[in-house]
Protein backbone atom coordinates (compact mmCIF):
# COMPACT_ATOMS: atom_id res chain seq x y z
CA UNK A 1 -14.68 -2.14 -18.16
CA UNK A 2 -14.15 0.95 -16.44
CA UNK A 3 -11.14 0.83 -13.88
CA UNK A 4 -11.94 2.45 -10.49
CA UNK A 5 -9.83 5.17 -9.54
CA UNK A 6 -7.10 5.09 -7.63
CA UNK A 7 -8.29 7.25 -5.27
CA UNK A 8 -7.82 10.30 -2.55
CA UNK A 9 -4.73 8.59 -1.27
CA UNK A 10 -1.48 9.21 -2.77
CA UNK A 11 1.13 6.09 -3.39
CA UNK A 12 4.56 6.49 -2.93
CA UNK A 13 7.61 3.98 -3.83
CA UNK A 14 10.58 5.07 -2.13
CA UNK A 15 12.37 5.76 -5.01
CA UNK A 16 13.87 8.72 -7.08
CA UNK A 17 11.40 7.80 -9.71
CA UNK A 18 8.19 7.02 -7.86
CA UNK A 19 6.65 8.68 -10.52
CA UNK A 20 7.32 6.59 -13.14
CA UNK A 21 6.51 3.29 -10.91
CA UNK A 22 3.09 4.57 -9.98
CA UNK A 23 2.69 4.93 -13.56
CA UNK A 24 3.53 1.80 -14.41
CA UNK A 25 1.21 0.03 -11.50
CA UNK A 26 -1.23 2.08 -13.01
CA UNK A 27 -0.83 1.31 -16.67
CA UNK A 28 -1.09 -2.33 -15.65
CA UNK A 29 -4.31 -1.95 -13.51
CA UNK A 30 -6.07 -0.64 -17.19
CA UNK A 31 -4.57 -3.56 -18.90
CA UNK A 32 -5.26 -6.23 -16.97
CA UNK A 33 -9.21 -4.84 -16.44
CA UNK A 34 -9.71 -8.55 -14.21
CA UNK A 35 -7.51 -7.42 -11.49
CA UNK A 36 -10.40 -4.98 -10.39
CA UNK A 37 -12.80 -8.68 -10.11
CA UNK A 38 -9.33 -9.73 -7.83
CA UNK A 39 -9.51 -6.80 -5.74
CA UNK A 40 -12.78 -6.56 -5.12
CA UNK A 41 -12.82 -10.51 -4.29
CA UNK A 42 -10.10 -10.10 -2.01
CA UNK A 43 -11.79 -6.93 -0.39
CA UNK A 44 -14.98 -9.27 0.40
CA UNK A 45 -12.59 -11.70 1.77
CA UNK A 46 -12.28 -11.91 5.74
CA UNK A 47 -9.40 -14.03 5.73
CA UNK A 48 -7.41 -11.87 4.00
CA UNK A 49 -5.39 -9.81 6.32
CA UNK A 50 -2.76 -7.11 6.81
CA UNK A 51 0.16 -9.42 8.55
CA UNK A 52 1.66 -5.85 10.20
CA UNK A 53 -1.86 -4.61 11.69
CA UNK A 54 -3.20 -5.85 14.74
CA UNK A 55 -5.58 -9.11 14.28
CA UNK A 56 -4.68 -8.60 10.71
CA UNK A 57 -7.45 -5.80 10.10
CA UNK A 58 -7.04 -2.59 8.51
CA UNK A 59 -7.89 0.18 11.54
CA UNK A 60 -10.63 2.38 11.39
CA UNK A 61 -7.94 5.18 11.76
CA UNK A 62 -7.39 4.65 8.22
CA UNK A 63 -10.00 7.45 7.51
CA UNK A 64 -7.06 9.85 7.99
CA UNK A 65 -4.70 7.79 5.74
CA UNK A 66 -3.43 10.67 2.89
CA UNK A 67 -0.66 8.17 1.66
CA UNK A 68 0.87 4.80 1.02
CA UNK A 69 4.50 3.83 0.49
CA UNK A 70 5.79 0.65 -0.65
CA UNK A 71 9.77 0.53 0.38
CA UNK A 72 12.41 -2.96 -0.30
CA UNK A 73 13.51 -3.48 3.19
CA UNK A 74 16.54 -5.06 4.86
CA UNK A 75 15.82 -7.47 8.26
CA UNK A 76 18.50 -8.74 10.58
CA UNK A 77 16.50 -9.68 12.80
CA UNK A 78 17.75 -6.94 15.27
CA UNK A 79 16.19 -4.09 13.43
CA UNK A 80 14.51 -3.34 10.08
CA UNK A 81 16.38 -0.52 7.72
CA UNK A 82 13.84 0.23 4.54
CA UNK A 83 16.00 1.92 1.23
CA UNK A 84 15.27 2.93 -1.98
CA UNK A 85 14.35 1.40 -5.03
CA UNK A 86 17.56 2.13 -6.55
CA UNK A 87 19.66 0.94 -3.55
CA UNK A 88 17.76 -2.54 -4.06
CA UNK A 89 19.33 -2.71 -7.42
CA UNK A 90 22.87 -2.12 -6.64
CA UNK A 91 22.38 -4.38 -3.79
CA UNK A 92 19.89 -6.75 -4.51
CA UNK A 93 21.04 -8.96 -1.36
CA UNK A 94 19.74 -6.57 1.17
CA UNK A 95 16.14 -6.55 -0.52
CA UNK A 96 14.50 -9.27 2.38
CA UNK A 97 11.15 -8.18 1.38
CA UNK A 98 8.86 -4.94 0.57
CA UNK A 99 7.10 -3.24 2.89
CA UNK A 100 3.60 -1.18 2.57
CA UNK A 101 3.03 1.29 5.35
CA UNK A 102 0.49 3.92 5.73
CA UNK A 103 1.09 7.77 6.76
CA UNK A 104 -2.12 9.02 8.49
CA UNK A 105 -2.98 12.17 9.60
CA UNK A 106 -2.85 13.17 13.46
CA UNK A 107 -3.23 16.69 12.94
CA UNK A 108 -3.03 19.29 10.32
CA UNK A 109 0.69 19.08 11.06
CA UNK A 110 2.17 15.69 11.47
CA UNK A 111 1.34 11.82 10.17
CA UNK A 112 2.56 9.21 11.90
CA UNK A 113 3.54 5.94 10.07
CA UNK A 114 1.77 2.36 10.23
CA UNK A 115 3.20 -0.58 8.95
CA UNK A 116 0.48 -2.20 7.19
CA UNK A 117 2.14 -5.67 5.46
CA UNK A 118 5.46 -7.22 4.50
CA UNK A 119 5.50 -9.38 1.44
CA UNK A 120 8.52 -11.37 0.19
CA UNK A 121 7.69 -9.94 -3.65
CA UNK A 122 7.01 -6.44 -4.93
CA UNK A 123 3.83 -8.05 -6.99
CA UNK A 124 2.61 -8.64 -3.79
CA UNK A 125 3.11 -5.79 -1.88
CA UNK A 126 1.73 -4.03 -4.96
CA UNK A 127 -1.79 -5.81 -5.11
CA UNK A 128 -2.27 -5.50 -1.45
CA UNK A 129 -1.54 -1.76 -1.90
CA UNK A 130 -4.29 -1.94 -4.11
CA UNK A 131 -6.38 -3.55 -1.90
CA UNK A 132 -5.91 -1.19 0.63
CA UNK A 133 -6.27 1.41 -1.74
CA UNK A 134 -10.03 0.02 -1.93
CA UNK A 135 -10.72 -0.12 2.03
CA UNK A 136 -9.61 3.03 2.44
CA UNK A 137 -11.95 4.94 -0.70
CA UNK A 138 -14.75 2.95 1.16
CA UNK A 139 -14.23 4.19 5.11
CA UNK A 140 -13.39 7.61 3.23
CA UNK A 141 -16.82 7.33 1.16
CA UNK A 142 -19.04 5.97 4.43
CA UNK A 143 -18.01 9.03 6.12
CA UNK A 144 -18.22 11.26 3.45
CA UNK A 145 -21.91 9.73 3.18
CA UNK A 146 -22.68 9.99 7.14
CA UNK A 147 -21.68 13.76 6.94
């Protein structure tokens, strides 16, 4: 089975070592060849939502997305404080959940930053970066096609 590609939009952990933790998410996506059946399932799914997006739907503005960061995240429920990777492990305490957020493209010379979901485990957060790793590659591919 061939294993679609990731696509035009980067992914970031907010880490020292992103690298090697995109690599691994990608590694597992090519041995585990079902999880593209999983995605694409949830992708045809409307009740599958983005709990930090309004009415739970991936914006249209996504066309500009040209990244995605997953980050652990501390909640007080004052303010939100999002820290690296490494942080998490030194103080696993602080780790309330992991956030994906989108950077999209205003202009040639500044994103802004959309929170896109929380989800209480990393394996979570990481398949619905996937997923929106999928609706993304197809608004960027319907306007590549209406061009």
């Amino acid at each position: 089975m061939n294993v679609e590609p990731i696509g035009v939009v980067d992914v970031a952990y907010y880490s020292n070592h992103a690298a090697q933790y995109l690599q691994n998410l990608l590694k597992t996506v090519e041995k585990l060849p079902f999880l593209q059946e999983v995605i694409d399932d949830l992708a045809a799914d409307p009740a599958v939502g983005w709990n930090c997006q309004t009415g739970g739907v991936l914006g249209s503005d996504h066309i500009h997305a040209i990244e995605l960061e997953i980050a652990p995240i501390y909640d007080d429920g004052e303010y939100v404080e999002t820290f690296t990777f490494e942080d998490s492990v030194s103080e696993p305490d602080r780790v309330h959940a992991f956030s994906l957020y989108s950077r999209i493209a205003d202009s040639a010379d500044f994103a802004g930053t959309q929170a896109l979901h929380d989800a209480e485990t990393l394996a979570e957060c990481e398949l619905m970066t996937l997923l929106a790793l999928r609706k993304i590659n197809h608004l960027k591919a319907g306007r590549a096609l209406a061009d």
